[in-house]
PDB file of N, CA and C in Angstrom:
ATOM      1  N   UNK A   1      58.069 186.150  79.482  1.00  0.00           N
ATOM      2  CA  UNK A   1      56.950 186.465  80.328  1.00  0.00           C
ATOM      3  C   UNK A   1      57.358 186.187  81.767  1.00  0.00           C
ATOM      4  N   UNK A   2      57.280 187.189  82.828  1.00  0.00           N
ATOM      5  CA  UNK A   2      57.640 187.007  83.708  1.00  0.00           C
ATOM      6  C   UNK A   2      56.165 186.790  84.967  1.00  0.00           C
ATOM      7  N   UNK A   3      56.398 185.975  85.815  1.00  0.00           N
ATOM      8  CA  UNK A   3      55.012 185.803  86.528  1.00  0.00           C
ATOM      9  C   UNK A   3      55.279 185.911  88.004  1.00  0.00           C
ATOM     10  N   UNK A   4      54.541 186.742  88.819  1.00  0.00           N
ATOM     11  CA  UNK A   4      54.727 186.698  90.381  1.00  0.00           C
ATOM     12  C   UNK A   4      53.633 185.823  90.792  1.00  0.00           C
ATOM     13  N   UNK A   5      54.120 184.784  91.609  1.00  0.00           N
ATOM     14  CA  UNK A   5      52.825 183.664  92.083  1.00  0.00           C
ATOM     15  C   UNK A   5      53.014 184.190  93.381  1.00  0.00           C
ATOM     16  N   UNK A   6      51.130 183.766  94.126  1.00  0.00           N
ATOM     17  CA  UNK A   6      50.699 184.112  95.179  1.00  0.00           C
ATOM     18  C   UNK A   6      49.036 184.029  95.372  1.00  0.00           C
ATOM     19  N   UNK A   7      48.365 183.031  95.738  1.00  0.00           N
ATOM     20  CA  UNK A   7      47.303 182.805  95.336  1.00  0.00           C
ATOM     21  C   UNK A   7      46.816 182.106  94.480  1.00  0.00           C
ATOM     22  N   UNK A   8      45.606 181.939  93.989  1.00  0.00           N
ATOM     23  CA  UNK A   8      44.565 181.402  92.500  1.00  0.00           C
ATOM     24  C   UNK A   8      44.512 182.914  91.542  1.00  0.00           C
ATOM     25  N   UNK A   9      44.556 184.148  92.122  1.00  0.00           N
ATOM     26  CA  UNK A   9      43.525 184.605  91.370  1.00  0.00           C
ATOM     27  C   UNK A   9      45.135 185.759  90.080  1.00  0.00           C
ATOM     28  N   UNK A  10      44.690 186.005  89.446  1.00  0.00           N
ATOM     29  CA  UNK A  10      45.160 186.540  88.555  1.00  0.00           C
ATOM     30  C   UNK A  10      45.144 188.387  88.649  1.00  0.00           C
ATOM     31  N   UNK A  11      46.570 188.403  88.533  1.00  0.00           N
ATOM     32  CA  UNK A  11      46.625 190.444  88.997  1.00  0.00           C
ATOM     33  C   UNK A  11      47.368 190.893  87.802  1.00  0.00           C
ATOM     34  N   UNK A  12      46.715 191.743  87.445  1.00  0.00           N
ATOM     35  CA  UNK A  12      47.292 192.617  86.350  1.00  0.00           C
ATOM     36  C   UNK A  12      48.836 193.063  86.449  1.00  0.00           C
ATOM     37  N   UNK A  13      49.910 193.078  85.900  1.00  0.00           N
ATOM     38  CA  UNK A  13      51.112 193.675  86.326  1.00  0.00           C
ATOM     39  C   UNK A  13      51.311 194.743  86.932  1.00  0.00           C
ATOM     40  N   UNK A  14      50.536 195.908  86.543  1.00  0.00           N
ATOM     41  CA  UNK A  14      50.282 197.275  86.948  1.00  0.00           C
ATOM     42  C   UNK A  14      50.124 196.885  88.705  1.00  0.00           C
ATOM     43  N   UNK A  15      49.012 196.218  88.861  1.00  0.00           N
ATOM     44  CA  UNK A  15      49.356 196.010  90.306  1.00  0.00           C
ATOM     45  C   UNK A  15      49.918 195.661  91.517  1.00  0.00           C
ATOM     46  N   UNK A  16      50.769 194.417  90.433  1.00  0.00           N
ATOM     47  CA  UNK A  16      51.608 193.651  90.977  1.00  0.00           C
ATOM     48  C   UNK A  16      52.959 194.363  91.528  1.00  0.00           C
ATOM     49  N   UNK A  17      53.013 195.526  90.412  1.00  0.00           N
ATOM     50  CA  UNK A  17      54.436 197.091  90.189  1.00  0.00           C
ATOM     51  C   UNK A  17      54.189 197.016  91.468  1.00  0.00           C
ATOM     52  N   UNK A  18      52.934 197.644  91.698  1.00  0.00           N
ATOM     53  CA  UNK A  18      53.031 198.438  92.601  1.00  0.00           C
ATOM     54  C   UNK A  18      53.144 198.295  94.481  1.00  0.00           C
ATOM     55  N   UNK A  19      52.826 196.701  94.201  1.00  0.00           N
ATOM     56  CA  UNK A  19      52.471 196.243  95.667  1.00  0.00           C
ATOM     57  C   UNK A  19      54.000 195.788  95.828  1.00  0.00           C
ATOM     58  N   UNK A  20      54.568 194.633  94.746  1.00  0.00           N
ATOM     59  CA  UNK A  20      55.294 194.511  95.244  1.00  0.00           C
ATOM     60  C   UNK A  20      56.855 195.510  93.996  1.00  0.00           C
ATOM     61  N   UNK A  21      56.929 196.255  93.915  1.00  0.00           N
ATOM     62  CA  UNK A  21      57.691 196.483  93.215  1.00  0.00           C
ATOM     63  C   UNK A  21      58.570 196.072  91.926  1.00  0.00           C
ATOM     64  N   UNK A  22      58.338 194.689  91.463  1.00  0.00           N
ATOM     65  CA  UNK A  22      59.059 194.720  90.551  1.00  0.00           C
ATOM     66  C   UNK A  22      58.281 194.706  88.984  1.00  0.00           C
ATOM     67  N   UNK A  23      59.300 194.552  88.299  1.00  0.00           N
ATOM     68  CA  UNK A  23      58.539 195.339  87.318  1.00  0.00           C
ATOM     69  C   UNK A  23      58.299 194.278  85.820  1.00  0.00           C
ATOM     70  N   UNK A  24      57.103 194.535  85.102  1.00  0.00           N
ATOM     71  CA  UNK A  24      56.726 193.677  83.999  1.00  0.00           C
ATOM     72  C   UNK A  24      55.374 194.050  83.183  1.00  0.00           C
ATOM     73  N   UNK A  25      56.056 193.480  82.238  1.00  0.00           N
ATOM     74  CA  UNK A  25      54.673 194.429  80.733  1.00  0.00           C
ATOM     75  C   UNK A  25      54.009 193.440  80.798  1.00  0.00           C
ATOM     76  N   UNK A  26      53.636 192.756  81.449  1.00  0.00           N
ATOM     77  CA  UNK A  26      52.591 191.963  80.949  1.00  0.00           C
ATOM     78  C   UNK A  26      52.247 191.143  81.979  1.00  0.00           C
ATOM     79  N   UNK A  27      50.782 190.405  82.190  1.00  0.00           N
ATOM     80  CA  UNK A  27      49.833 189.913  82.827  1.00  0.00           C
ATOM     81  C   UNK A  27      50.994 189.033  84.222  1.00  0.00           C
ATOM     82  N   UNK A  28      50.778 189.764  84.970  1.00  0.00           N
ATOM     83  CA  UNK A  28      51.779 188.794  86.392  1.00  0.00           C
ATOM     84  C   UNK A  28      50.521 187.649  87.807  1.00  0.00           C
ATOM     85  N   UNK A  29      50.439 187.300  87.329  1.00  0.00           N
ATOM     86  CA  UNK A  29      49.293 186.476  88.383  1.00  0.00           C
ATOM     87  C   UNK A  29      50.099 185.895  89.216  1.00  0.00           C
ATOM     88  N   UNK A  30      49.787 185.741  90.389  1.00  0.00           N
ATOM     89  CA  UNK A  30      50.127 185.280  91.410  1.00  0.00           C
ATOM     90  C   UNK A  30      49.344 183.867  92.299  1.00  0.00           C
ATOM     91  N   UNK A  31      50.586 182.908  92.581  1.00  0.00           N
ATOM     92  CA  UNK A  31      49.912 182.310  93.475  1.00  0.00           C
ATOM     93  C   UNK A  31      50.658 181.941  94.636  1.00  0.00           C
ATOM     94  N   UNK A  32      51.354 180.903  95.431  1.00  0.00           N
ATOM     95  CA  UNK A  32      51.694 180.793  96.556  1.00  0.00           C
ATOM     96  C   UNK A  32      53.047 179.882  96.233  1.00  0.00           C
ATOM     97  N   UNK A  33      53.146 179.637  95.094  1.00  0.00           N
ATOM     98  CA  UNK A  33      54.354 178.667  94.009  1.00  0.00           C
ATOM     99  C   UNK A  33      55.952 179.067  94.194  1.00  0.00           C
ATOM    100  N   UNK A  34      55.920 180.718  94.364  1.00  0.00           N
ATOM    101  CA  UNK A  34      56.719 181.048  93.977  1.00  0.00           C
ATOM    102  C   UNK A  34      57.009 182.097  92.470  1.00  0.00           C
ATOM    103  N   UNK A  35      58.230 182.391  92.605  1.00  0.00           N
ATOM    104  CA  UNK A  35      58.331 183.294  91.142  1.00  0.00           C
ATOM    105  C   UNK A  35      58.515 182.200  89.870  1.00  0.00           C
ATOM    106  N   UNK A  36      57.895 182.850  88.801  1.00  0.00           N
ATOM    107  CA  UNK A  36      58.225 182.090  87.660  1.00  0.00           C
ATOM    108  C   UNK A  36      58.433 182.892  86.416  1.00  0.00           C
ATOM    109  N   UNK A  37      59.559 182.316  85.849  1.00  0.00           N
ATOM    110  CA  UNK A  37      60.340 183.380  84.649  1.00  0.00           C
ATOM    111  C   UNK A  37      60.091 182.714  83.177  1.00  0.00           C
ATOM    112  N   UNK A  38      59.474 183.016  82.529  1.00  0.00           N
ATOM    113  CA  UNK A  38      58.799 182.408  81.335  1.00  0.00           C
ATOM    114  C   UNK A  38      60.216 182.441  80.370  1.00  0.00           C
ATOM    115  N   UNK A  39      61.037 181.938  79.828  1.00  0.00           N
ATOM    116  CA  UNK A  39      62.136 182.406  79.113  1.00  0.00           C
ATOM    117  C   UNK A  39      61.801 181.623  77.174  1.00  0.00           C
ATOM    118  N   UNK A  40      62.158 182.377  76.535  1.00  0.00           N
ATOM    119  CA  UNK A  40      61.975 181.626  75.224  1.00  0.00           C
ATOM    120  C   UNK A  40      63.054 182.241  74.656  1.00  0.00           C
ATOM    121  N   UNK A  41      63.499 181.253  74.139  1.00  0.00           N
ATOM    122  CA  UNK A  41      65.049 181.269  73.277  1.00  0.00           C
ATOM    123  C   UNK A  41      64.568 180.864  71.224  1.00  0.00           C
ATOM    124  N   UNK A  42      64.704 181.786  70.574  1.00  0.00           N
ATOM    125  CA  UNK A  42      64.124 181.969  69.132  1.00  0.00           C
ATOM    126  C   UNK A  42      65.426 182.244  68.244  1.00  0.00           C
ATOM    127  N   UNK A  43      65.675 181.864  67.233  1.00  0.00           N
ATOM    128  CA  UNK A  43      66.616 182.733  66.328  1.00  0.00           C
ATOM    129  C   UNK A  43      67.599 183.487  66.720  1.00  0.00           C
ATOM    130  N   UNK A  44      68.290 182.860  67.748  1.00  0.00           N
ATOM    131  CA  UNK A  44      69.631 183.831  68.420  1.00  0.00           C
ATOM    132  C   UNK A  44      68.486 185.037  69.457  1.00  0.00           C
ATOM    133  N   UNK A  45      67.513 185.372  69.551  1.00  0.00           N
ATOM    134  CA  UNK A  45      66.563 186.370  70.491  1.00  0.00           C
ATOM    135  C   UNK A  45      66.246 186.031  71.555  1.00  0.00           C
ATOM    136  N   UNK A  46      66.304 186.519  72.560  1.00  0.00           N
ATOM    137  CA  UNK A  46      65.552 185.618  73.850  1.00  0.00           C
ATOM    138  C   UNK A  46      64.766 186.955  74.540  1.00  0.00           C
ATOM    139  N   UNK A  47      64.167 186.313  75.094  1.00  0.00           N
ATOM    140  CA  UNK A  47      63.184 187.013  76.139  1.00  0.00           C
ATOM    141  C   UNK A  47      62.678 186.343  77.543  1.00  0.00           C
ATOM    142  N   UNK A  48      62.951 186.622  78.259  1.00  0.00           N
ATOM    143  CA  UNK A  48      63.063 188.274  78.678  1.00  0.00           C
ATOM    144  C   UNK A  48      64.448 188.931  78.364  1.00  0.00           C
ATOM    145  N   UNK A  49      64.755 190.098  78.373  1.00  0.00           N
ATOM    146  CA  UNK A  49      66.205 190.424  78.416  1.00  0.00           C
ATOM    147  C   UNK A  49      66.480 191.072  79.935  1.00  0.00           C
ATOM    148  N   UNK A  50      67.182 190.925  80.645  1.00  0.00           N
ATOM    149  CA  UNK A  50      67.179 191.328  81.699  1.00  0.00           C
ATOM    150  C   UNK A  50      66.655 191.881  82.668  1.00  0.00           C
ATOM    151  N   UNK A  51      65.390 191.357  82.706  1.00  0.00           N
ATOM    152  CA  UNK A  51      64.149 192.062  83.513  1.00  0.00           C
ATOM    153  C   UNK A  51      64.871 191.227  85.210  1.00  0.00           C
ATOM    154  N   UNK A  52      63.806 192.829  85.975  1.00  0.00           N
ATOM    155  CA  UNK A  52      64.416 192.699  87.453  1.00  0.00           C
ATOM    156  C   UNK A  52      62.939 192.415  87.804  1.00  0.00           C
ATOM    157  N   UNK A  53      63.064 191.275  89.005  1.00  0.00           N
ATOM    158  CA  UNK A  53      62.069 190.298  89.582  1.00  0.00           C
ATOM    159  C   UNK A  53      62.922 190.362  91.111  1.00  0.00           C
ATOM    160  N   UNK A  54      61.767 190.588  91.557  1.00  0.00           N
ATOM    161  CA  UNK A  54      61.652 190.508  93.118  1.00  0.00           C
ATOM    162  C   UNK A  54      61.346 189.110  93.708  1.00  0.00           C
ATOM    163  N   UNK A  55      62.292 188.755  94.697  1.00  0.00           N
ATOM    164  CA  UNK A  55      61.920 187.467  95.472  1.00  0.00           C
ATOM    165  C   UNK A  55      62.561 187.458  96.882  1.00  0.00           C
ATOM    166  N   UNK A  56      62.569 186.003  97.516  1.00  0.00           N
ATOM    167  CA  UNK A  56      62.704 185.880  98.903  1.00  0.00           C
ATOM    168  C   UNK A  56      63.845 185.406  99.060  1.00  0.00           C
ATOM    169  N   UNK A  57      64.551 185.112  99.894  1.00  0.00           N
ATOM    170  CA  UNK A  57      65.489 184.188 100.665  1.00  0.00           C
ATOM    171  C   UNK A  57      64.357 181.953 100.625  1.00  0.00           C
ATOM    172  N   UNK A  58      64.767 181.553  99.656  1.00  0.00           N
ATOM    173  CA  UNK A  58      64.492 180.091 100.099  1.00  0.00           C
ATOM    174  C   UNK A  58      63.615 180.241  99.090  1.00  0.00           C
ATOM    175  N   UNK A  59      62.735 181.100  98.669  1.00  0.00           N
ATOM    176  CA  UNK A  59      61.618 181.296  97.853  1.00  0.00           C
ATOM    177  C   UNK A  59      61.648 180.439  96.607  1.00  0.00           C
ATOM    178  N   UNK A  60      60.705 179.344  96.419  1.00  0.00           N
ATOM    179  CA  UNK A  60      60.824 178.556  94.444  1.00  0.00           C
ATOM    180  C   UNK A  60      61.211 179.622  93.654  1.00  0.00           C
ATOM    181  N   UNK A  61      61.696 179.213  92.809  1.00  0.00           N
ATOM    182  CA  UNK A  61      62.248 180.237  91.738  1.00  0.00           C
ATOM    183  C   UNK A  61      61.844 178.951  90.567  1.00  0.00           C
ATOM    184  N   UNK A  62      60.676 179.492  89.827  1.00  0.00           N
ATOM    185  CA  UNK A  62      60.884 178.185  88.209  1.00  0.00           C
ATOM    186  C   UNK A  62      61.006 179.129  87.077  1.00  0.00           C
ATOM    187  N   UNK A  63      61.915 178.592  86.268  1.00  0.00           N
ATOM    188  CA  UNK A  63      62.121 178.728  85.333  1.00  0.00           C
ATOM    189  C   UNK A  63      61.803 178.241  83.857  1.00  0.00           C
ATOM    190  N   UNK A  64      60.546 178.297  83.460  1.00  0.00           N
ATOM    191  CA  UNK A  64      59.845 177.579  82.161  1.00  0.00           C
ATOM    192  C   UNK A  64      60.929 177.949  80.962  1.00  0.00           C
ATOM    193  N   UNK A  65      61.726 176.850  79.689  1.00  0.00           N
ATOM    194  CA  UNK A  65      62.244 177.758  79.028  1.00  0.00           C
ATOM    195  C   UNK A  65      61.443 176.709  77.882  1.00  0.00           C
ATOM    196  N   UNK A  66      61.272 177.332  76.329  1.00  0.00           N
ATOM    197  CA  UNK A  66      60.752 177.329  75.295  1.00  0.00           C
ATOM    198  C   UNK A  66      62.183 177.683  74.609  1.00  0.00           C
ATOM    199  N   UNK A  67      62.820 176.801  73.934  1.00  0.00           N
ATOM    200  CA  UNK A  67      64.068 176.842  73.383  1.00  0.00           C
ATOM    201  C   UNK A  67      63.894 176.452  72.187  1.00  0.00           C
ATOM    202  N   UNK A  68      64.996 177.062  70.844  1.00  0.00           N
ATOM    203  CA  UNK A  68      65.244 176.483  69.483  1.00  0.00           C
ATOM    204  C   UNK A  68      66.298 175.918  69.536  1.00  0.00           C
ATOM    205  N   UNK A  69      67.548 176.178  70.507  1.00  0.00           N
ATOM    206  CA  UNK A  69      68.624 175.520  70.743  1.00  0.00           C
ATOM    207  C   UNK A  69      68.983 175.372  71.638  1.00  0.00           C
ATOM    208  N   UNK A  70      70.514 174.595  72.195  1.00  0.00           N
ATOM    209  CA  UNK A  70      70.947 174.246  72.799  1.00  0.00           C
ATOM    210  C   UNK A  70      71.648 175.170  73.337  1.00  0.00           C
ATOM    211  N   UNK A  71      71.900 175.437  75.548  1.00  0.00           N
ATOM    212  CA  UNK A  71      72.316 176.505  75.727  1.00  0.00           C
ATOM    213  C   UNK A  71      72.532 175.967  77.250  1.00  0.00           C
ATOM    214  N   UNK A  72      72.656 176.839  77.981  1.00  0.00           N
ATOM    215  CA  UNK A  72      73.203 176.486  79.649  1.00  0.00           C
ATOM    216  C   UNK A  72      72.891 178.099  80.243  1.00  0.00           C
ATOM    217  N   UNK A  73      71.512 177.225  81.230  1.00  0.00           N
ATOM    218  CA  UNK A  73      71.255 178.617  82.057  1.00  0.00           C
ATOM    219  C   UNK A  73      71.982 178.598  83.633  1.00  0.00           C
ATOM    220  N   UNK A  74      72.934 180.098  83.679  1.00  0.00           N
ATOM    221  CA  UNK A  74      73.684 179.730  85.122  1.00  0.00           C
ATOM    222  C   UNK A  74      72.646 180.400  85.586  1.00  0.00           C
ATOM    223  N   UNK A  75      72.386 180.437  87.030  1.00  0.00           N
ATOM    224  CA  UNK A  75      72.195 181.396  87.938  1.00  0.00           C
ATOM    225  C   UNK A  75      73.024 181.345  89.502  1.00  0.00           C
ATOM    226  N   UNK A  76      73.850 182.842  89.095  1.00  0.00           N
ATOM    227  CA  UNK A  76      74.855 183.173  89.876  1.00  0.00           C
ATOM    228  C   UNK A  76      74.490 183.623  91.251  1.00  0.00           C
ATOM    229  N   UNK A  77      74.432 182.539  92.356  1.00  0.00           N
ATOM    230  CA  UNK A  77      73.365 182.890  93.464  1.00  0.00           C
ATOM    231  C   UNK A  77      74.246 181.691  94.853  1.00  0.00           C
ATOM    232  N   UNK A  78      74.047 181.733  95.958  1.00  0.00           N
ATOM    233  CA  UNK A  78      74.598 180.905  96.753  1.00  0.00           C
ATOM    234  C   UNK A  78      73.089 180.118  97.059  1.00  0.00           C
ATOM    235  N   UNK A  79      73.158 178.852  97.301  1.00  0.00           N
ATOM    236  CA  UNK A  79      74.180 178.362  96.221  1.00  0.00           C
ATOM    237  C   UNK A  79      74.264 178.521  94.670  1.00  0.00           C
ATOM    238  N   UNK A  80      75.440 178.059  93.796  1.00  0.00           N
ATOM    239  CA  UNK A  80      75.019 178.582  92.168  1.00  0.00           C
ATOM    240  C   UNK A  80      74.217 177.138  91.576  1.00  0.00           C
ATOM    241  N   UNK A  81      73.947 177.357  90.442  1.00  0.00           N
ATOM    242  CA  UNK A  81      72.811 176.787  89.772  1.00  0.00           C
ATOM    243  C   UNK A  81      72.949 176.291  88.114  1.00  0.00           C
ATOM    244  N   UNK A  82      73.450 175.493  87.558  1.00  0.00           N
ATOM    245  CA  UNK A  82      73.342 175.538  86.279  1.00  0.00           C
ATOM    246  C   UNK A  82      72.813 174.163  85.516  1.00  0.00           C
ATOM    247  N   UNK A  83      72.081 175.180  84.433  1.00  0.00           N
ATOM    248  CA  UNK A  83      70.734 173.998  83.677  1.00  0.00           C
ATOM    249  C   UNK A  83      71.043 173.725  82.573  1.00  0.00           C
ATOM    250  N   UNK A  84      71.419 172.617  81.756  1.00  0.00           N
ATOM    251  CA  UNK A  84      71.239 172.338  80.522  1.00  0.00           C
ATOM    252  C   UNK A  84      70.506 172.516  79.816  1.00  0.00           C
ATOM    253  N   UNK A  85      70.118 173.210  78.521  1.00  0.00           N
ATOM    254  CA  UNK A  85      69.187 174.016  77.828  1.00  0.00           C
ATOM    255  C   UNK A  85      69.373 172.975  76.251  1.00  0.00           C
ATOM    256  N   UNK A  86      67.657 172.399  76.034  1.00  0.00           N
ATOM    257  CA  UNK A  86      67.991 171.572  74.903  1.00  0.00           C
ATOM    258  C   UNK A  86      66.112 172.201  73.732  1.00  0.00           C
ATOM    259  N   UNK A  87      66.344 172.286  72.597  1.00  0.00           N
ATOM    260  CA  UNK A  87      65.752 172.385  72.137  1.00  0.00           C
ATOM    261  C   UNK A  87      63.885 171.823  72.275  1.00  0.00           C
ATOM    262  N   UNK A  88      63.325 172.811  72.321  1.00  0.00           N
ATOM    263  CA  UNK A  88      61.662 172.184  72.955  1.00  0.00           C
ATOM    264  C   UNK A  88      61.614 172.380  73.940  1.00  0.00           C
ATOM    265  N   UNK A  89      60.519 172.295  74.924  1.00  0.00           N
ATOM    266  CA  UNK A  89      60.434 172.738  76.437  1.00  0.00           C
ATOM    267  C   UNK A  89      60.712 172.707  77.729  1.00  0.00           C
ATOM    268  N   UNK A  90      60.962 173.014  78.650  1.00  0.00           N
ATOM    269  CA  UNK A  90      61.510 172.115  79.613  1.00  0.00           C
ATOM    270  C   UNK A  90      61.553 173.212  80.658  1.00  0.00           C
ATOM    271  N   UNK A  91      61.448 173.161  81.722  1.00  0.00           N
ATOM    272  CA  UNK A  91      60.762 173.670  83.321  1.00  0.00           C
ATOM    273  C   UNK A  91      62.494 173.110  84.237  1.00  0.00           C
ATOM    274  N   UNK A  92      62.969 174.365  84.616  1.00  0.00           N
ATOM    275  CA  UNK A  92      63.728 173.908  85.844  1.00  0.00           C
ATOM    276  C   UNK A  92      63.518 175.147  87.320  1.00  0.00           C
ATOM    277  N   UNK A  93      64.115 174.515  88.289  1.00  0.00           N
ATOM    278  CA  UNK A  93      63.442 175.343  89.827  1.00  0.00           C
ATOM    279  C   UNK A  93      64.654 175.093  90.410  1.00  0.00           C
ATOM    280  N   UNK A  94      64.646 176.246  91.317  1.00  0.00           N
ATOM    281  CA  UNK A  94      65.655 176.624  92.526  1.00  0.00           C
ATOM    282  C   UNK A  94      65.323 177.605  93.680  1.00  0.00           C
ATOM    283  N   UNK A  95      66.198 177.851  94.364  1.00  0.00           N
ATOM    284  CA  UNK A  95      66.018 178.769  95.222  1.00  0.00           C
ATOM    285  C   UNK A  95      67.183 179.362  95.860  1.00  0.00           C
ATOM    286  N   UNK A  96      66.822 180.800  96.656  1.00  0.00           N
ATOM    287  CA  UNK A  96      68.396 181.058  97.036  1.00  0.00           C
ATOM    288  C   UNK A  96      68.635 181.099  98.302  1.00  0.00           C
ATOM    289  N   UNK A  97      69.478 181.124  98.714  1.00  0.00           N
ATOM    290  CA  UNK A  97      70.033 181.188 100.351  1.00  0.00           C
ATOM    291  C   UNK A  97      70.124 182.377 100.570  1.00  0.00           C
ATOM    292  N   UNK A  98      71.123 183.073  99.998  1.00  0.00           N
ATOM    293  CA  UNK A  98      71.921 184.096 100.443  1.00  0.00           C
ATOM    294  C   UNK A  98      70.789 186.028 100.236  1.00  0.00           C
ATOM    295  N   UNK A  99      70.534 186.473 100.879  1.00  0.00           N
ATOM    296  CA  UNK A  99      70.171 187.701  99.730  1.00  0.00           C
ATOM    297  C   UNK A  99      71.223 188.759  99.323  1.00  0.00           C
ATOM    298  N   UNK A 100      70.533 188.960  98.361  1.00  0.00           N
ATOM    299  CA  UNK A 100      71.145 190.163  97.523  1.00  0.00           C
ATOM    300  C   UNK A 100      70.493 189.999  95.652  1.00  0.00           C
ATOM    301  N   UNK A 101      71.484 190.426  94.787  1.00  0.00           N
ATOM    302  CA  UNK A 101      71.388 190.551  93.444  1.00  0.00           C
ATOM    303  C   UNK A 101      72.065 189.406  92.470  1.00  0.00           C
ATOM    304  N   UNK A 102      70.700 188.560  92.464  1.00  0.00           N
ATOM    305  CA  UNK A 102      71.242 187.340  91.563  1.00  0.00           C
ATOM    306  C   UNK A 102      71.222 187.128  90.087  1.00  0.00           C
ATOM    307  N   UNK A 103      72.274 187.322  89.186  1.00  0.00           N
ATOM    308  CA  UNK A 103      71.994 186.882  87.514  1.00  0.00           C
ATOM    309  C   UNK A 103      71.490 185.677  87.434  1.00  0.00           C
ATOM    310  N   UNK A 104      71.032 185.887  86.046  1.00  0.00           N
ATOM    311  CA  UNK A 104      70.001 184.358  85.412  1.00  0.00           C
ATOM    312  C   UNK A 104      70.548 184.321  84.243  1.00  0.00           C
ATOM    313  N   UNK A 105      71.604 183.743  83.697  1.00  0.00           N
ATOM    314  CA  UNK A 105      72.149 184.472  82.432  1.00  0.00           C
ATOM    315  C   UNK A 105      72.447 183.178  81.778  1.00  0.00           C
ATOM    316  N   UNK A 106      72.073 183.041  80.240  1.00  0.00           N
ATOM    317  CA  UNK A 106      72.737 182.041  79.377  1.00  0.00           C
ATOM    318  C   UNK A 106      73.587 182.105  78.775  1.00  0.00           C
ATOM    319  N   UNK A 107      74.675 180.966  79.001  1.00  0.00           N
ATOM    320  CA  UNK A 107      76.047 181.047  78.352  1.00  0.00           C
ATOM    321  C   UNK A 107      76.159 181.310  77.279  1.00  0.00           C
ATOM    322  N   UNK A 108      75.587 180.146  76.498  1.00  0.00           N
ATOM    323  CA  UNK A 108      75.748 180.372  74.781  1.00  0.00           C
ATOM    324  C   UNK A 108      75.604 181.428  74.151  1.00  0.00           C
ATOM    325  N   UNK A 109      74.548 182.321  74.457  1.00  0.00           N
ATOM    326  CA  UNK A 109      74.532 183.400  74.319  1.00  0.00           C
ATOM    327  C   UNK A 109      74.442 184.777  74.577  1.00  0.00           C
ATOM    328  N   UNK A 110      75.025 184.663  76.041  1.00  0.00           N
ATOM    329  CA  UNK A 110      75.578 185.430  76.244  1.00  0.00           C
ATOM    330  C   UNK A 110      74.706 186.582  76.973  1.00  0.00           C
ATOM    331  N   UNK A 111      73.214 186.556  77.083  1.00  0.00           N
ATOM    332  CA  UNK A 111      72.685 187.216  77.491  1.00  0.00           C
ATOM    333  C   UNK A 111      71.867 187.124  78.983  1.00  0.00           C
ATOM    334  N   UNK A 112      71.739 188.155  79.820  1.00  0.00           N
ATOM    335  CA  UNK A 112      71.007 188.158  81.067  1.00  0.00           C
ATOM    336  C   UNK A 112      69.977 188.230  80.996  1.00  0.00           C
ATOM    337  N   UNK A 113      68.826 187.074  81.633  1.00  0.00           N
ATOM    338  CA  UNK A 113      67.440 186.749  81.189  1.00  0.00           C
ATOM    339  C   UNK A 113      67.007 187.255  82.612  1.00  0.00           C
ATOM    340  N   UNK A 114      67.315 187.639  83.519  1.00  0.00           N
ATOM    341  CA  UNK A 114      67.098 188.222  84.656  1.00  0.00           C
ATOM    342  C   UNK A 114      67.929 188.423  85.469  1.00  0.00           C
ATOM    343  N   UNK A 115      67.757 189.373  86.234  1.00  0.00           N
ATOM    344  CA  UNK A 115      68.294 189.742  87.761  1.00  0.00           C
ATOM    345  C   UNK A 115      67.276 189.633  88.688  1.00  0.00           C
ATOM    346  N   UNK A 116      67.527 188.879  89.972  1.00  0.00           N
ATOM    347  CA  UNK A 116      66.794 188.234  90.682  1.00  0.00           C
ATOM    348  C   UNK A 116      66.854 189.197  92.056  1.00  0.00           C
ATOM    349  N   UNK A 117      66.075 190.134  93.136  1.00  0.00           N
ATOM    350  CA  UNK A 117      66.514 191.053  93.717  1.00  0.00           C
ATOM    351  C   UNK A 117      65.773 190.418  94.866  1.00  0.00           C
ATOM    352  N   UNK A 118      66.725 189.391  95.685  1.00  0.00           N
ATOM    353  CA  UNK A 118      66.470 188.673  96.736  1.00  0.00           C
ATOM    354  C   UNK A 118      66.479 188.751  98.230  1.00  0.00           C
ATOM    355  N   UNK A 119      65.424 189.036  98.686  1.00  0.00           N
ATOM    356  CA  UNK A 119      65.251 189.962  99.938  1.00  0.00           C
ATOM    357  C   UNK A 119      64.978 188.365 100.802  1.00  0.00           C
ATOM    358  N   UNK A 120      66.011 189.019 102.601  1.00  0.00           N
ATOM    359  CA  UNK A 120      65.542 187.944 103.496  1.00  0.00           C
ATOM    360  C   UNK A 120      64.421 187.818 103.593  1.00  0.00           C
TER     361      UNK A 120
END
């Protein structure tokens, strides 16, 4: 589940597409927090799979993950970023310096849980 924060109030994704461009199936509410990337790691499956999320230069970036195992989330960004991933829940945050096109990708398995499309 991917979430654009900005505000209290809650915006449908459809609107969120459209104002700010990036893209997501499902409920994106916004408040003033920052972006937040819902990630859940199941039976070798994860989700999101490489969904593209729009953000800032300096902007919070959190990352909620819901894990069955053990794993290591990089994110390939100036500066870079990497989280120890342990079974059960656990919330980590960053932000980026540099803009451009940042991966969010877990080692263990190998998959890209986002691309981060980081505007000054």
């Amino acid at each position: 589940m991917i979430r654009r924060l900005a505000g209290l109030v809650a915006i449908p994704a459809v609107v969120v597409a459209l104002v700010s461009g990036c893209g997501g199936d499902d409920d994106t509410p916004a408040t003033e927090d920052g972006v937040v990337i819902d990630v859940v790691i199941e039976n070798g499956t994860v989700t999101p799979d490489n969904e593209r999320i729009e953000a800032t230069v300096g902007e919070p970036v959190t990352v909620r993950i819901d894990s069955d195992a053990d794993d290591e989330l990089h994110v390939h960004a100036v500066p870079e970023h990497s989280f120890e991933i342990h079974p059960g829940t656990q919330e980590t945050q960053f932000s980026v310096d540099v803009p451009g096109q940042v991966a969010v990708e877990l080692h263990d398995t190998g998959k890209t849980v986002a691309t981060l499309l980081v505007r000054p």
